[in-house]
Protein backbone atom coordinates (compact mmCIF):
# COMPACT_ATOMS: atom_id res chain seq x y z
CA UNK A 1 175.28 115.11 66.76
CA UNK A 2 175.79 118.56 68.27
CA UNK A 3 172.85 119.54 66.08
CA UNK A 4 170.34 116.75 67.36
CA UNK A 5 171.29 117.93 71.71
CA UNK A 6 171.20 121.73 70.53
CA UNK A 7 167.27 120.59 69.10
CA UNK A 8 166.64 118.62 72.23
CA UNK A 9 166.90 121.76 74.43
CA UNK A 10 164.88 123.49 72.83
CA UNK A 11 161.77 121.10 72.55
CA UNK A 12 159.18 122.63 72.95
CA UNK A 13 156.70 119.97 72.57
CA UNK A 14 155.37 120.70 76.03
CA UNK A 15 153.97 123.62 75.20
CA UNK A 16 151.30 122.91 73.30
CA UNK A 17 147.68 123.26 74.67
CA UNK A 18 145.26 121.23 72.63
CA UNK A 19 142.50 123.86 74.02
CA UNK A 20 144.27 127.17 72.82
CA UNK A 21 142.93 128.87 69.85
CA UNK A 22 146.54 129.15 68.27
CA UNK A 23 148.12 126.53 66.07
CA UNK A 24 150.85 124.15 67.79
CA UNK A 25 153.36 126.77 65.99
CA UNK A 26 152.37 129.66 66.90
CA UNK A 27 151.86 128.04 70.69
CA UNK A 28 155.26 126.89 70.55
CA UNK A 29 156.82 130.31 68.96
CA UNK A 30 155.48 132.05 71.99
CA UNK A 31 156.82 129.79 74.32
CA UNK A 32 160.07 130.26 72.85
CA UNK A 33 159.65 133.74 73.22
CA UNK A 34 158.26 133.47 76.78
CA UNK A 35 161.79 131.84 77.83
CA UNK A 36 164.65 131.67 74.78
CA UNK A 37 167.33 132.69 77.84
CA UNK A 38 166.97 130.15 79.76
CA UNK A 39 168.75 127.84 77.03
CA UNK A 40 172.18 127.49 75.86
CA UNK A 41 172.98 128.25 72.36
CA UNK A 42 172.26 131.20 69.80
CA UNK A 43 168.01 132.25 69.61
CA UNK A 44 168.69 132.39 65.91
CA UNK A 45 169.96 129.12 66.01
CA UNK A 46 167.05 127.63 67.83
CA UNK A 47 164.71 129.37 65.61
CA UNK A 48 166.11 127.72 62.46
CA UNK A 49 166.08 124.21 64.28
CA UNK A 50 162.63 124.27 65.54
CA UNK A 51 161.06 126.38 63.03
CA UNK A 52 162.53 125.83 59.49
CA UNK A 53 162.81 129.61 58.83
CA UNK A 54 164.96 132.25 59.00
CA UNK A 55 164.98 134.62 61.96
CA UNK A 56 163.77 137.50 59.49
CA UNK A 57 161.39 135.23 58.87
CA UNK A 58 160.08 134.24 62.12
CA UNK A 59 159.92 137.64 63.11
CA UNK A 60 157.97 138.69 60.55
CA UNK A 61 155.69 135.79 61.32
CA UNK A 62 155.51 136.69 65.08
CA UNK A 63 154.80 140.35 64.56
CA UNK A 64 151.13 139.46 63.02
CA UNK A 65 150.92 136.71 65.75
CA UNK A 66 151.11 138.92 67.90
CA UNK A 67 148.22 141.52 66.89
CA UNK A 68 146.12 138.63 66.47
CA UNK A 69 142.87 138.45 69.57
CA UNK A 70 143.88 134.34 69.79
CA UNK A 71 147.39 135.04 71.00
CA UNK A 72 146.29 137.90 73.72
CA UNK A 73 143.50 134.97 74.77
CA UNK A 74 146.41 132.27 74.91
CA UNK A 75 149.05 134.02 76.80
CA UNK A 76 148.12 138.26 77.56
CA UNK A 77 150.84 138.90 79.25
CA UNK A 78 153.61 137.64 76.91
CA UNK A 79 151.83 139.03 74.09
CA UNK A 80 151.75 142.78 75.71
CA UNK A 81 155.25 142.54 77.28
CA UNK A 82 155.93 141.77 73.25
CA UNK A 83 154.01 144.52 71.90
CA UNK A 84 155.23 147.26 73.65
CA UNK A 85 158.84 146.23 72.91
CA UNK A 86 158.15 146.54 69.21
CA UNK A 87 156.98 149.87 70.21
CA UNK A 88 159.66 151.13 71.72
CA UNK A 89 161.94 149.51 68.81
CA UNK A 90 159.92 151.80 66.57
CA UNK A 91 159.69 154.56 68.08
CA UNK A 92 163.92 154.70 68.31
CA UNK A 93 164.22 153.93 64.92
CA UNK A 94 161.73 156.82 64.05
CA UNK A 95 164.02 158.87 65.82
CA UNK A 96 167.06 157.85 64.70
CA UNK A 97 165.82 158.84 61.54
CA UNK A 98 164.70 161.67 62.23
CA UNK A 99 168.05 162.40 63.99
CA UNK A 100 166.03 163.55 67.52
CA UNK A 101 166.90 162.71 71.07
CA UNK A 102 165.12 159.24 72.41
């Protein structure tokens, strides 16, 4: 039961635009992505309800969704904001590594 209302609140069936050059999927990972905080619950959790994959997975996934030219034409902003936050990711881990100030 606690499964089915935790699913329910994070529909995101409303999200889909029958015009957008992206898959309802990859529409609907976006949206998630666009506003995960604004729901109760785990993200990782939600991912594995509404997606059927593990959140390694779904990152994975939304890393080359997000280099693709349909999902800067569907939603430029999001995809940027998401972009450069992978970027900075990177660039701490490369320095971490490399053991050198941030």
């Amino acid at each position: 039961m606690a499964e089915s209302a935790e699913a329910e609140r994070f529909s995101l069936d409303d999200a889909v635009d029958p015009d957008s050059p992206l898959g309802a999927q990859e529409q609907q990972m976006l949206a998630l992505e666009r506003a995960w905080w604004k729901y109760a619950g785990a993200k990782e959790q939600a991912i594995k309800d509404l997606f059927g994959m593990s959140a390694t997975r779904y990152y994975q996934v939304l890393n080359a969704l997000i280099d693709t030219e349909e999902a800067i034409a569907h939603d430029p902003m999001l995809v940027k904001r998401l972009r450069r936050l992978r970027t900075t990711r990177q660039r701490a881990r490369t320095a971490r590594r490399l053991g050198t100030g941030v």
